[in-house]
Protein backbone atom coordinates (compact mmCIF):
# COMPACT_ATOMS: atom_id res chain seq x y z
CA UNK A 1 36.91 1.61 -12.84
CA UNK A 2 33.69 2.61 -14.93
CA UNK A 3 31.39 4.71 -13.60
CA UNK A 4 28.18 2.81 -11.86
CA UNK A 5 25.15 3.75 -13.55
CA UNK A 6 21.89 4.41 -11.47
CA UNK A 7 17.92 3.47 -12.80
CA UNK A 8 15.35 5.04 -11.28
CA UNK A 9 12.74 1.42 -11.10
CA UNK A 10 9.14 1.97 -10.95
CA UNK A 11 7.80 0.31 -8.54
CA UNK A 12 3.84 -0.61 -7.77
CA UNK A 13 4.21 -2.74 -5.09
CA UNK A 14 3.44 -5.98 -7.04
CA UNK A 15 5.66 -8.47 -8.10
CA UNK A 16 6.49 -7.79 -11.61
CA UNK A 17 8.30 -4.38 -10.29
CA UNK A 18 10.31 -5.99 -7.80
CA UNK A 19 11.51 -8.68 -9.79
CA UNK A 20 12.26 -5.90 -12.29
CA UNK A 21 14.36 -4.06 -10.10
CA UNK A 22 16.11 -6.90 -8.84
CA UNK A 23 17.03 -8.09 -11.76
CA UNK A 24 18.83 -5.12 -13.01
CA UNK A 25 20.15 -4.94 -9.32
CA UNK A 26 22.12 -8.28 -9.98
CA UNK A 27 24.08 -6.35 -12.46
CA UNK A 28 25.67 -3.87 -10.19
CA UNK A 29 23.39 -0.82 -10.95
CA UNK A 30 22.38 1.53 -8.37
CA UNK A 31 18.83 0.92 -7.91
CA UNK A 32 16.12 3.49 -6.53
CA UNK A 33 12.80 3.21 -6.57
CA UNK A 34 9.46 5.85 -7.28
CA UNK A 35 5.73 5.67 -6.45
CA UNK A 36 3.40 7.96 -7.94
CA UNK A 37 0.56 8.32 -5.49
CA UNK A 38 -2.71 9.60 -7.86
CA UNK A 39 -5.22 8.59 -5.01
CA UNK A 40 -7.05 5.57 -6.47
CA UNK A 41 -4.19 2.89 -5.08
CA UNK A 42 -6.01 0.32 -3.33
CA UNK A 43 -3.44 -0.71 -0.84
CA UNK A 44 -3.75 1.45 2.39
CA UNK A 45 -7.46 1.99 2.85
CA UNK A 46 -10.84 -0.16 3.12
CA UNK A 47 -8.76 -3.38 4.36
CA UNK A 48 -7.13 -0.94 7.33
CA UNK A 49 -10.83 0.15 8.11
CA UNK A 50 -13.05 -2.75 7.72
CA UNK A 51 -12.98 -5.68 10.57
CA UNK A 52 -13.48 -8.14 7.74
CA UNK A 53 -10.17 -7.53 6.41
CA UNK A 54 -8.17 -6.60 9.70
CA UNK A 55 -6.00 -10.13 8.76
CA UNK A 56 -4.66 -8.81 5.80
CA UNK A 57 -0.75 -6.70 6.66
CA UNK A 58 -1.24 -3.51 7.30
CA UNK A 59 1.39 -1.94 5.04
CA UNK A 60 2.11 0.06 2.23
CA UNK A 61 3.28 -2.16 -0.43
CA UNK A 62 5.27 -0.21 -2.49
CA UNK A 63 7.25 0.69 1.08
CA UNK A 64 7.63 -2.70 1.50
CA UNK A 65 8.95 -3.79 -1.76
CA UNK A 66 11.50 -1.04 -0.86
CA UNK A 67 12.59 -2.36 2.13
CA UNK A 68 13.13 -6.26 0.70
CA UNK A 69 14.88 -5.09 -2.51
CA UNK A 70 17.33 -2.40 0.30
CA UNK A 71 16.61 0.44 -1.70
CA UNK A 72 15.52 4.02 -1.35
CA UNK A 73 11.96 4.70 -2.66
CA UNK A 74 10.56 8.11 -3.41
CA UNK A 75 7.03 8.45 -2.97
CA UNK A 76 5.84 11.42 -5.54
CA UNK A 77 1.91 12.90 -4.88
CA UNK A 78 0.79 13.39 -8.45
CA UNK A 79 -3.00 13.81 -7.41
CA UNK A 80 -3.35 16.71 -8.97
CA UNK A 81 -1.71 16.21 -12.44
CA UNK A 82 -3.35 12.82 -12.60
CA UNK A 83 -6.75 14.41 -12.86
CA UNK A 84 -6.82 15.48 -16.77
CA UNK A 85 -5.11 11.39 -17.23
CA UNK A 86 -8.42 10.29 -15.26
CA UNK A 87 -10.75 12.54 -16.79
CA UNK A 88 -9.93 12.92 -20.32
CA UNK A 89 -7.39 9.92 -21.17
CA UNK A 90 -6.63 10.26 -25.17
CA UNK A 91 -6.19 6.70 -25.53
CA UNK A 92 -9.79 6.16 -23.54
CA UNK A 93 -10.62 3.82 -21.04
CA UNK A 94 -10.30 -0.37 -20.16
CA UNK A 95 -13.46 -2.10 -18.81
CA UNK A 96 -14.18 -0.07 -16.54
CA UNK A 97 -12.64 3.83 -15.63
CA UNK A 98 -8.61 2.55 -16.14
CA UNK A 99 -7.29 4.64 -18.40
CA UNK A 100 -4.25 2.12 -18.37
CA UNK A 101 -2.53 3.42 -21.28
CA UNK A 102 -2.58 7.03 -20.55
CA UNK A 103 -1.44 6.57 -17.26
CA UNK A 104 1.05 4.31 -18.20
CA UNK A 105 2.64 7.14 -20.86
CA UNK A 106 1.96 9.32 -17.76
CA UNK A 107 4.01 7.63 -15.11
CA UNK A 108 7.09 6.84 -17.51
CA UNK A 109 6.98 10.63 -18.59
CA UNK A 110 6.79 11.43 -14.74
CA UNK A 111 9.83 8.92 -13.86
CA UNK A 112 12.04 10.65 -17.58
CA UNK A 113 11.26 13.96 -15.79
CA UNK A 114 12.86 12.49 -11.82
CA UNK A 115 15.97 10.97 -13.91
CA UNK A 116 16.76 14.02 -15.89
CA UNK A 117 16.68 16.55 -12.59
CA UNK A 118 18.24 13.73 -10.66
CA UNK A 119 21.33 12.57 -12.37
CA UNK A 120 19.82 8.99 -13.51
CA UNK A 121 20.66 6.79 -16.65
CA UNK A 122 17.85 5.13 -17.13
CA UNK A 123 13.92 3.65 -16.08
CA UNK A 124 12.69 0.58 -14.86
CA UNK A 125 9.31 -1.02 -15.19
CA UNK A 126 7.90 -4.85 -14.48
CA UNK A 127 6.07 -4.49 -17.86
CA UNK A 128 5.52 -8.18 -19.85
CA UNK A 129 4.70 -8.13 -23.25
CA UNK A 130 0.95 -9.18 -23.80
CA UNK A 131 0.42 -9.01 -20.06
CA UNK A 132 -2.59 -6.66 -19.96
CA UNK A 133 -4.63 -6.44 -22.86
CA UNK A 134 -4.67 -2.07 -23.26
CA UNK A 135 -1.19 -1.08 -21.80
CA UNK A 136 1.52 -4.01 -22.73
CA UNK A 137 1.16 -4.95 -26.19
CA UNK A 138 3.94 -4.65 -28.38
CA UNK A 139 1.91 -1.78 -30.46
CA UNK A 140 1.04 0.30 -27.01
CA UNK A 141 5.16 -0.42 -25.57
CA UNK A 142 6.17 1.36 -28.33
CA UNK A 143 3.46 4.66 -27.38
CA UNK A 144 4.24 4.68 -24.19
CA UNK A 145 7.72 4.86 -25.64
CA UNK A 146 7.41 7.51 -28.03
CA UNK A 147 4.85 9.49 -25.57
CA UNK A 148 6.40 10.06 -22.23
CA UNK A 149 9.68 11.12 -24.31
CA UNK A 150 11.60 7.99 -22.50
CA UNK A 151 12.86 6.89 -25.89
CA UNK A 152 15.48 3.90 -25.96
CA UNK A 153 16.27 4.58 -21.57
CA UNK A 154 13.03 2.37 -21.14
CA UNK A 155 13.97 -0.85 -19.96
CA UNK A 156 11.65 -3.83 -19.33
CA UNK A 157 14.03 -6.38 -17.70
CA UNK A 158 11.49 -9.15 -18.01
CA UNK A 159 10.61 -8.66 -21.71
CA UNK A 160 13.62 -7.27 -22.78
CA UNK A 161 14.80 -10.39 -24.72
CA UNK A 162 11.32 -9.89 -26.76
CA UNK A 163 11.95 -6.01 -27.48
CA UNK A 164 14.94 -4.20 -29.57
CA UNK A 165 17.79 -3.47 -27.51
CA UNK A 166 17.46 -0.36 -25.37
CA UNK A 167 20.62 2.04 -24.67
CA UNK A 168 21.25 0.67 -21.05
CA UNK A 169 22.19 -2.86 -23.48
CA UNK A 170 23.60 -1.30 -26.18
CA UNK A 171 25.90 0.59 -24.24
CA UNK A 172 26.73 -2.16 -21.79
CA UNK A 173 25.29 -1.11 -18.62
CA UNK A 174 23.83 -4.20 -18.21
CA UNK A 175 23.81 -7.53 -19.98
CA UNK A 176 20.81 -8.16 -22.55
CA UNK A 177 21.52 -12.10 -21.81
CA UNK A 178 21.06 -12.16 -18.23
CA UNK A 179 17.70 -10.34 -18.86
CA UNK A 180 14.45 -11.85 -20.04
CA UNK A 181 11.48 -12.64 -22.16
CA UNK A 182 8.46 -13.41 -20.72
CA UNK A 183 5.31 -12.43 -22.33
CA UNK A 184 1.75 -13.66 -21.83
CA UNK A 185 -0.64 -13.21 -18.94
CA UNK A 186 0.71 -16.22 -17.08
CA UNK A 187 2.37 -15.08 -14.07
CA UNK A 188 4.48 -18.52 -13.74
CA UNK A 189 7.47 -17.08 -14.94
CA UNK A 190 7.57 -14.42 -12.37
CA UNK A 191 6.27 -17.14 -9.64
CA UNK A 192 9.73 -19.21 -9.99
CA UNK A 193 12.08 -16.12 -10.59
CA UNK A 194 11.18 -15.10 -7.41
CA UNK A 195 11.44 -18.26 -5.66
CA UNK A 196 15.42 -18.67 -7.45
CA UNK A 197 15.87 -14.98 -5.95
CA UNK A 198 14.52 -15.92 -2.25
CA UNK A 199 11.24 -13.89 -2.43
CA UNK A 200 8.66 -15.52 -1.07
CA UNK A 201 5.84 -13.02 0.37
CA UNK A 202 4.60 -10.41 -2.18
CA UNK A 203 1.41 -8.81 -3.16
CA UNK A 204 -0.97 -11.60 -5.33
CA UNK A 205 0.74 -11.34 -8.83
CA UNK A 206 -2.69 -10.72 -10.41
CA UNK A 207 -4.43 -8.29 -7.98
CA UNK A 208 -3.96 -4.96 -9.30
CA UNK A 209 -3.79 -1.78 -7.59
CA UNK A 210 -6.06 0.76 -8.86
CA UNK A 211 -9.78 1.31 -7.95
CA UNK A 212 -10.19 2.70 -11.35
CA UNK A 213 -10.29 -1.32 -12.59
CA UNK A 214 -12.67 -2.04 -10.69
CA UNK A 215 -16.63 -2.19 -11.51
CA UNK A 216 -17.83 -1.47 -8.77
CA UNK A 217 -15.84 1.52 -8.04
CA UNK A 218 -15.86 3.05 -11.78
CA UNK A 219 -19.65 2.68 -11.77
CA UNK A 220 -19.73 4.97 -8.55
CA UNK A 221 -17.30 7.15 -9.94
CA UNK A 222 -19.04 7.83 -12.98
CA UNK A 223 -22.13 8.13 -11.07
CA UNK A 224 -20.51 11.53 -9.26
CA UNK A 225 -19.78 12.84 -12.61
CA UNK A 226 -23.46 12.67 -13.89
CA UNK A 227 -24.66 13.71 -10.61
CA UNK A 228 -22.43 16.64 -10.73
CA UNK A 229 -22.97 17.83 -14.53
CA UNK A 230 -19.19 17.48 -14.70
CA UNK A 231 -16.23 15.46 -14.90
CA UNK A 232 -14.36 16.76 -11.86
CA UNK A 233 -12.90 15.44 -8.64
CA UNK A 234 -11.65 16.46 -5.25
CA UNK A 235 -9.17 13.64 -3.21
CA UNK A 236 -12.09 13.42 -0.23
CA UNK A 237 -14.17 12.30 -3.16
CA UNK A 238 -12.45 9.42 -4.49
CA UNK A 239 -12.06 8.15 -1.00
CA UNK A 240 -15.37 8.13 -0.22
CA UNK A 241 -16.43 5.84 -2.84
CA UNK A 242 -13.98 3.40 -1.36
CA UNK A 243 -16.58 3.11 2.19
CA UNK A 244 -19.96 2.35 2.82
CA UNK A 245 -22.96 1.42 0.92
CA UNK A 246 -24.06 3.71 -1.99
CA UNK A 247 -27.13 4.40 -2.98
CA UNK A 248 -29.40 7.05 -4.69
CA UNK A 249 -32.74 6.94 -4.10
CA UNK A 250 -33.42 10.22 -5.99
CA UNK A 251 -31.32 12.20 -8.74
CA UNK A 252 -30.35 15.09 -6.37
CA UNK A 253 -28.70 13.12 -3.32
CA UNK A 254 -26.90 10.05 -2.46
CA UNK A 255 -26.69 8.38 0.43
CA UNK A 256 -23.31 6.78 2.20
CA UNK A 257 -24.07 4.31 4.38
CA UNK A 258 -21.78 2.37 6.88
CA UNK A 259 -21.15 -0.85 6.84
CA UNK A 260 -19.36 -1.54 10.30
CA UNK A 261 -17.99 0.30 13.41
CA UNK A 262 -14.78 1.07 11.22
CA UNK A 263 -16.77 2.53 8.20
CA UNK A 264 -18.75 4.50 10.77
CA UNK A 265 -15.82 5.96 12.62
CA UNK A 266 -14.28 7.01 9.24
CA UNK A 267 -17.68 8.74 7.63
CA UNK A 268 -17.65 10.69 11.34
CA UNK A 269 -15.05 12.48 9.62
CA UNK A 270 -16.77 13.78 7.00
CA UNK A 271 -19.65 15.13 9.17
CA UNK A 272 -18.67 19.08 8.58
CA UNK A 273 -19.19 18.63 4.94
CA UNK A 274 -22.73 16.22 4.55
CA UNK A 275 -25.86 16.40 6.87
CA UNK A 276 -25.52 13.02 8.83
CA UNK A 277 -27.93 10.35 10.02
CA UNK A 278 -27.53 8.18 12.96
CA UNK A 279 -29.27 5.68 14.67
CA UNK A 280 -30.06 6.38 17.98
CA UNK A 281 -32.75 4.27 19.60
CA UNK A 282 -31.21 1.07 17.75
CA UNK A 283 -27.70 -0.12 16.64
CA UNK A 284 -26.75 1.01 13.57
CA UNK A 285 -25.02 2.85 10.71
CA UNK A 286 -24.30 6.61 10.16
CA UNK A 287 -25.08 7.40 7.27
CA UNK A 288 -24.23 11.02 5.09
CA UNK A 289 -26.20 13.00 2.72
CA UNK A 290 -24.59 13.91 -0.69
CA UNK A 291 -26.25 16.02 -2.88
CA UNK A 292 -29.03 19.16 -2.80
CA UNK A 293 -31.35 17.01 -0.64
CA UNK A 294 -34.03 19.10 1.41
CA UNK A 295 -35.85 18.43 4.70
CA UNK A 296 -38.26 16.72 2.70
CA UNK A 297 -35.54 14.20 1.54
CA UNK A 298 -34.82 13.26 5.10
CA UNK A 299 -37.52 11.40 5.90
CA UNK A 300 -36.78 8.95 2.71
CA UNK A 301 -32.83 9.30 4.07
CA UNK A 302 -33.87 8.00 7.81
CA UNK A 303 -36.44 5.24 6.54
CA UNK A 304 -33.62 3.76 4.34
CA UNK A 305 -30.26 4.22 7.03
CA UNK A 306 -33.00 2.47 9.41
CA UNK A 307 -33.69 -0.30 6.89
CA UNK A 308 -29.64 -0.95 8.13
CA UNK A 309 -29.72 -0.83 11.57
CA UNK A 310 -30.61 -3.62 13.70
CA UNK A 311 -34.61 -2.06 14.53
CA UNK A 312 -35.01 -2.88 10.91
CA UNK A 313 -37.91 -5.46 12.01
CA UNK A 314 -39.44 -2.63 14.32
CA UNK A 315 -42.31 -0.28 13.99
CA UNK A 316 -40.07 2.68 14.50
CA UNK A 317 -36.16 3.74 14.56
CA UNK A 318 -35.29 7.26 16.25
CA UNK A 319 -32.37 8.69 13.94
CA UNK A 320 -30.39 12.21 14.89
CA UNK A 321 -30.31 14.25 12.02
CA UNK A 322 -27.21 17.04 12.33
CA UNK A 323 -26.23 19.58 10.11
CA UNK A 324 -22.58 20.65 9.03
CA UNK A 325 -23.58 24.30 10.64
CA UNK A 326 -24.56 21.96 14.21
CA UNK A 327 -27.62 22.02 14.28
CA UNK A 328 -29.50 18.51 15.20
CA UNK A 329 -33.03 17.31 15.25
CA UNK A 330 -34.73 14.08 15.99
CA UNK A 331 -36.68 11.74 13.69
CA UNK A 332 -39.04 8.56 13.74
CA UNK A 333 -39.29 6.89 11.36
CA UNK A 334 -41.00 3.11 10.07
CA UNK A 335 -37.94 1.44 8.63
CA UNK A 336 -38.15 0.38 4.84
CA UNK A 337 -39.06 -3.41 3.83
CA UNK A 338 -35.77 -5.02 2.06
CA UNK A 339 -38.50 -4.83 -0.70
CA UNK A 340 -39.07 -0.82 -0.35
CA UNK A 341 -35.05 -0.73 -1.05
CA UNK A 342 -35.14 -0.39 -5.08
CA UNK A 343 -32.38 -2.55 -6.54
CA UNK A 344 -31.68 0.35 -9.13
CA UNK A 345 -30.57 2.58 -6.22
CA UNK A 346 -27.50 0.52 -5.13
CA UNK A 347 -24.37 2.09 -6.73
């Protein structure tokens, strides 16, 4: 009998990786899975916190994908060596703060690194060709290729038909004709392979899974960098610009505002780091200082946290001001007009 051959598969915790795996699964290969947690995954976080999103499953997706296909997934932090892919990609950004190619070349050279200490053949990924317009063209396959030192045991089960042959074909590990080649953004293909395979709930084909492709998050992002003199970033960072309301009224400070009991309870953990505001004689948000903002900044702080509370309409909101250190103090305050509240401040 030949010797089984294992992949190591990728897997994001969308569909394209699961099919991918599967796939190659079909042909008798041992089949593990990896997830490379950098920090900015949006499963996990706002929709477990906010009670606008408490319908949506409370799981991590990647896990799950796991746990449908029956295989083993490793789950590798790379916070830390994802920073200098974040901050200084060489192939730049998307439309926003994705550096999509970068990481891409970053995650395969990750996965070549796992297969070589681990005994594997070869890599999976759910890659299409033309798919996404900065990381799976034929021109940036072939860099991530040649970059992250995978060479030919790169194997894109459902573009494969569109690409040369890789060694897992060549050598016979697994049939080239009972892969595919799909290319294009329409997710169609994907939508009825999964149906003939039996998979029926999955992550929304198009969704994504990174903050850093979002606008609204990549503006805030690049907001702490400017605010900061410096391109640098800690893990509590990045998941505060997930909650609350952001604004900056004034260059030095920020304020983080919540939105809901949930946002609130979360941002209470955060209150041995930033000053803190919180409504007392009314209902209403807590709110954080971030920045160099002095006791003559609090005032503004209060007058804006109150604007969010429900004493908005009154003549005056009593806040509690603490300090990291403990110490507390009292304020009244007139609440600011929705008109007060300068559009340019929102983040």
């Amino acid at each position: 009998m030949s010797e089984q051959r294992k992949a190591l598969a990728l897997i994001s915790g969308g569909l394209d990786s699961m099919l991918a795996a599967r796939v190659v699964m079909e042909q008798g290969i041992h089949v593990e899975g990896v997830n490379f947690y950098t920090g900015f995954c949006v499963e996990g976080h706002t929709h477990a916190i906010r009670k606008r999103d408490r319908a949506r499953p409370k799981r991590n997706n990647a896990l799950w994908v796991a746990e449908q296909l029956g295989i083993r997934l490793h789950i590798v932090d790379v916070t830390e060596q994802y920073k200098g892919v974040v901050i200084n990609p060489r192939y730049g950004y998307g439309a926003n703060l994705n550096p999509c190619l970068d990481c891409k070349c970053f995650m395969v050279g990750k996965a070549v690194e796992w297969i070589e200490a681990h005994g594997f053949d070869f890599i999976i990924t759910g890659e299409v060709v033309g798919q996404r317009p900065m990381s799976q063209r034929r021109d940036t396959m072939r860099t991530v290729v040649r970059e992250s030192g995978a060479g030919d045991r790169l194997l894109r089960p459902l573009c494969a038909k569109n690409l040369p042959p890789t060694l897992p074909e060549r050598e016979g590990w697994v049939d080239r004709d009972q892969l595919y080649g799909f290319s294009g953004r329409s997710r169609k293909p994907q939508m009825a392979l999964a149906e003939r395979f039996g998979l029926s709930d999955y992550a929304q084909p198009a969704g994504g899974c990174c903050f850093l492709t979002d606008e609204a998050y990549s503006r805030k992002l690049a907001d702490l960098w400017q605010a900061r003199g410096s391109r640098e970033y800690e893990l509590d960072d990045i998941m505060l610009l997930k909650v609350g309301r952001h604004l900056r009224p004034r260059p030095h400070f920020k304020l983080i505002i919540g939105r809901e009991e949930g946002e609130n309870n979360f941002l209470q953990g955060f209150r041995h780091r930033f000053i803190q505001l919180r409504t007392v004689s009314h209902p209403g948000p807590l709110a954080l200082i971030d920045g160099e903002a002095g006791e003559e900044d609090w005032e503004l702080a209060a007058r804006i946290t109150a604007r969010f509370s429900s004493g908005r309409n009154a003549e005056q909101v009593e806040l509690r001001v603490e300090e990291p250190q403990g110490a507390q103090r009292l304020l009244r305050v007139a609440p600011m007009s929705a008109e007060e509240v300068l559009p340019e401040w929102y983040l």
